[in-house]
C-alpha atoms as a PDB file:
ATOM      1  CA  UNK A   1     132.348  84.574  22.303  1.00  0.00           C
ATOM      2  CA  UNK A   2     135.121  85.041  20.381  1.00  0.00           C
ATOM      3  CA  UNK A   3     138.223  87.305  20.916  1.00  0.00           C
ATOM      4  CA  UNK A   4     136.855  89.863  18.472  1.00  0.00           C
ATOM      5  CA  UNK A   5     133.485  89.870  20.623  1.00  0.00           C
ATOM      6  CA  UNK A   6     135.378  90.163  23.848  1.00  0.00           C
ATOM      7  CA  UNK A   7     137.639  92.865  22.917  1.00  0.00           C
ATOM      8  CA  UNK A   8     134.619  94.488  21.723  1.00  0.00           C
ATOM      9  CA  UNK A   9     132.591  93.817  25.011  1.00  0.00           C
ATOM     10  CA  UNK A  10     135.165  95.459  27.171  1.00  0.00           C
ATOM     11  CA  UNK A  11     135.735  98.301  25.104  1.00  0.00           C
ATOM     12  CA  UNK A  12     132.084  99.102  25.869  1.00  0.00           C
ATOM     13  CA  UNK A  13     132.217  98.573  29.509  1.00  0.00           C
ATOM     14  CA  UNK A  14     135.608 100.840  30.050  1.00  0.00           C
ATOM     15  CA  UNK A  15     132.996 103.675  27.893  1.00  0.00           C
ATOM     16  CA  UNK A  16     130.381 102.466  30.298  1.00  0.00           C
ATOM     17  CA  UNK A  17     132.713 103.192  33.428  1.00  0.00           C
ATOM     18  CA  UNK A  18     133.991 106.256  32.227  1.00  0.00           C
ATOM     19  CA  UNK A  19     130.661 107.906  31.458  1.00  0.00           C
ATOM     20  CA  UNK A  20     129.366 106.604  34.957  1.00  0.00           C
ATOM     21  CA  UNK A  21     131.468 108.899  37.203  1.00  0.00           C
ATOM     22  CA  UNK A  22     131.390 105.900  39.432  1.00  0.00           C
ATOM     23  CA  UNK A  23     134.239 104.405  41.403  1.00  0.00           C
ATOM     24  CA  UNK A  24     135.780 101.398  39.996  1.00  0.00           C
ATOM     25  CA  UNK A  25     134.143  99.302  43.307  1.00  0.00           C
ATOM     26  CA  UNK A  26     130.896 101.136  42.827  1.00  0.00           C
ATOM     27  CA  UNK A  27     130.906 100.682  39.202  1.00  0.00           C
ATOM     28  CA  UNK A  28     132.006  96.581  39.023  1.00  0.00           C
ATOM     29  CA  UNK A  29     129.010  96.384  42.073  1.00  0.00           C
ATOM     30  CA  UNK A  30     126.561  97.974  39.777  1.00  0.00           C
ATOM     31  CA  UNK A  31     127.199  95.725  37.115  1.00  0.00           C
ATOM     32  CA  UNK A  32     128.049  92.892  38.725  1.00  0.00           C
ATOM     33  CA  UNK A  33     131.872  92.463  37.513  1.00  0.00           C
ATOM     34  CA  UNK A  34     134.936  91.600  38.920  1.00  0.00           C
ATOM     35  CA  UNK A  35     136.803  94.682  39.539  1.00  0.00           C
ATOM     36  CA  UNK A  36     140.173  92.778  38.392  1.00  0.00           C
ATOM     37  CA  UNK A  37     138.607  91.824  35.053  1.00  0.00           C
ATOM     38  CA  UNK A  38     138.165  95.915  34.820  1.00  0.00           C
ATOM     39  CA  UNK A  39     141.481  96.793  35.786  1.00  0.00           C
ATOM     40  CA  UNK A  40     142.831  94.646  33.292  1.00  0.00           C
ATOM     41  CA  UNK A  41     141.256  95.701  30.532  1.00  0.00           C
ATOM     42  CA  UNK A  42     141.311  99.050  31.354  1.00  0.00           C
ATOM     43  CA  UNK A  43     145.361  98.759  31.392  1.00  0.00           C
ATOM     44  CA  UNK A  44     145.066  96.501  28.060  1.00  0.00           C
ATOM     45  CA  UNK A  45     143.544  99.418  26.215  1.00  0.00           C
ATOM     46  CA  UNK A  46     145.510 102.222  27.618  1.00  0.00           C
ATOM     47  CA  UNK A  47     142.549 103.589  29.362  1.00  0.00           C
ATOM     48  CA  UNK A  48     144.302 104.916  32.328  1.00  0.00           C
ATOM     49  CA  UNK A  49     147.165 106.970  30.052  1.00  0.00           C
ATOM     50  CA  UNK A  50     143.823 108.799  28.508  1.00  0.00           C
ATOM     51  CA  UNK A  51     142.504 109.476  31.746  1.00  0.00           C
ATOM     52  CA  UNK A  52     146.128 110.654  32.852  1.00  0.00           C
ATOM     53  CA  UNK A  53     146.146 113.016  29.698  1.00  0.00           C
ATOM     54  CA  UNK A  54     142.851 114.753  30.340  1.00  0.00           C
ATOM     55  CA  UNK A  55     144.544 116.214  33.993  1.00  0.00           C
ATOM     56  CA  UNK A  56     144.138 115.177  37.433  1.00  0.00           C
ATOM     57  CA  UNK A  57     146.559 117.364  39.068  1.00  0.00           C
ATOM     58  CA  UNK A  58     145.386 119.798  41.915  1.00  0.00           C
ATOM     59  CA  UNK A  59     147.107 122.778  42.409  1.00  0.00           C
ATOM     60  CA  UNK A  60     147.150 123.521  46.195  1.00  0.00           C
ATOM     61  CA  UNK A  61     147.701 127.088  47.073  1.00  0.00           C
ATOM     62  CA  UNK A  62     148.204 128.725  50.647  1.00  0.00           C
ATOM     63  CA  UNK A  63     145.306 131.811  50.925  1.00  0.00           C
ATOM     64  CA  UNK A  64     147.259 134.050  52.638  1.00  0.00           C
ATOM     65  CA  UNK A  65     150.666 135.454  51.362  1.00  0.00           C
ATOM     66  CA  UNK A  66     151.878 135.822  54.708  1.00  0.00           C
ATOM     67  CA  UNK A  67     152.639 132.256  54.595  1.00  0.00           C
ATOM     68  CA  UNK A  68     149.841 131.693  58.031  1.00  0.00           C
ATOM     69  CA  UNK A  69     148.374 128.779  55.954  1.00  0.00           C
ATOM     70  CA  UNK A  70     145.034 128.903  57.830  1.00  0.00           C
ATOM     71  CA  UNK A  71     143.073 127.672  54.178  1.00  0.00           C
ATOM     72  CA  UNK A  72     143.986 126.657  50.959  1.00  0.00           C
ATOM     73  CA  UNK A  73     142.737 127.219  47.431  1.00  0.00           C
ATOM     74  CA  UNK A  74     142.358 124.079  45.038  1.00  0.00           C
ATOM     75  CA  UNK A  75     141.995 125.074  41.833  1.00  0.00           C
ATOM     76  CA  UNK A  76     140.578 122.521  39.813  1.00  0.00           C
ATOM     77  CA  UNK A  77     141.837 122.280  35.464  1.00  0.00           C
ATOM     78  CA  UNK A  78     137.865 123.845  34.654  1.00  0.00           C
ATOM     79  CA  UNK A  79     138.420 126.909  36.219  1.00  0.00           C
ATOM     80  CA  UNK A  80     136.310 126.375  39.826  1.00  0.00           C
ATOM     81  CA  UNK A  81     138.126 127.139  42.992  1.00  0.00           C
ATOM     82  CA  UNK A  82     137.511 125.520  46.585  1.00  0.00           C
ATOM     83  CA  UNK A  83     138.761 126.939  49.692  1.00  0.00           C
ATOM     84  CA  UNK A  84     139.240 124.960  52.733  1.00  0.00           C
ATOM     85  CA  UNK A  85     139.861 126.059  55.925  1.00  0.00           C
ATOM     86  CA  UNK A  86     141.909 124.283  58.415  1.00  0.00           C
ATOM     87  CA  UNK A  87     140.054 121.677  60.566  1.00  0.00           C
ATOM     88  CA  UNK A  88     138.064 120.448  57.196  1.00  0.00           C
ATOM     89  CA  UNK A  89     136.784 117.317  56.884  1.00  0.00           C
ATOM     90  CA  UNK A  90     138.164 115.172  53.815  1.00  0.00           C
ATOM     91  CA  UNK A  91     135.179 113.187  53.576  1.00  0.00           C
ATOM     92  CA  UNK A  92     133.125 116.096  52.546  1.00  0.00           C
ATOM     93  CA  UNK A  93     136.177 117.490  50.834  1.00  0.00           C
ATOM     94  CA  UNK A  94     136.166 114.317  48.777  1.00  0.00           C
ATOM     95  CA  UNK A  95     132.025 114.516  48.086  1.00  0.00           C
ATOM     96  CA  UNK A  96     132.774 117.770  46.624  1.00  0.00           C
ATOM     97  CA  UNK A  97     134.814 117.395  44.214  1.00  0.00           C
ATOM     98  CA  UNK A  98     133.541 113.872  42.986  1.00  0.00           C
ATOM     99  CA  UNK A  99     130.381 115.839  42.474  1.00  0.00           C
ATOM    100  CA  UNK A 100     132.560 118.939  40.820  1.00  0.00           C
ATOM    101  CA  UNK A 101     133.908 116.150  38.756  1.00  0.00           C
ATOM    102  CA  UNK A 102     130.662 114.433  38.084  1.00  0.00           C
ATOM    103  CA  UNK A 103     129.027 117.660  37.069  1.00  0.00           C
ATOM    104  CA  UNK A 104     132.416 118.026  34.479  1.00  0.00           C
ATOM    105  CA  UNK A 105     131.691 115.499  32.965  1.00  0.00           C
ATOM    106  CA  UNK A 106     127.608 115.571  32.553  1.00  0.00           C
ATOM    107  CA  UNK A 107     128.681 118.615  30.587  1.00  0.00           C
ATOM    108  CA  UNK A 108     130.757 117.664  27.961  1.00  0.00           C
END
């Protein structure tokens, strides 16, 4: 292969990744890749400044004014809203918006 065809190779894998919605363990499982080989060309094309650009911030807002903090809002950069009361369970928290994510980017 040469370095033409490789560059071109992992440009199509990063796509690949980013389209999956996958994890980069789940992902690099799936395909059978070394997860190092995809961090490194991921950095080598800049892929993780896009990513970065696009927004990942949450905004984490206390419900009530009165400053109790019993729940919090997340409002996620398309708009949706999840509150969470206190005693939630991250796991789930997490499920939700990987699949709030997921269904982001089905949609595009």
């Amino acid at each position: 292969m040469t370095g033409e065809e490789r560059i071109n190779y992992w440009k199509g894998i990063i796509e690949k990744y980013r389209e999956s919605g996958l994890s980069v363990a789940e992902f690099c499982k799936e395909h059978n890749i070394n997860s190092r080989q995809l961090y490194y060309w991921r950095k080598r094309f800049g892929a993780d400044r896009d990513q970065d650009r696009r927004g990942g911030f949450y905004e984490l807002v206390p419900c009530d004014s009165s400053g109790s903090k019993t729940s919090i809002h997340i409002r996620l950069t398309n708009g949706i809203v999840i509150e969470v009361e206190r005693g939630f369970d991250p796991v789930t928290l997490r499920g939700v918006i990987e699949t709030v994510v997921r269904i982001r980017q089905c949609s595009r």
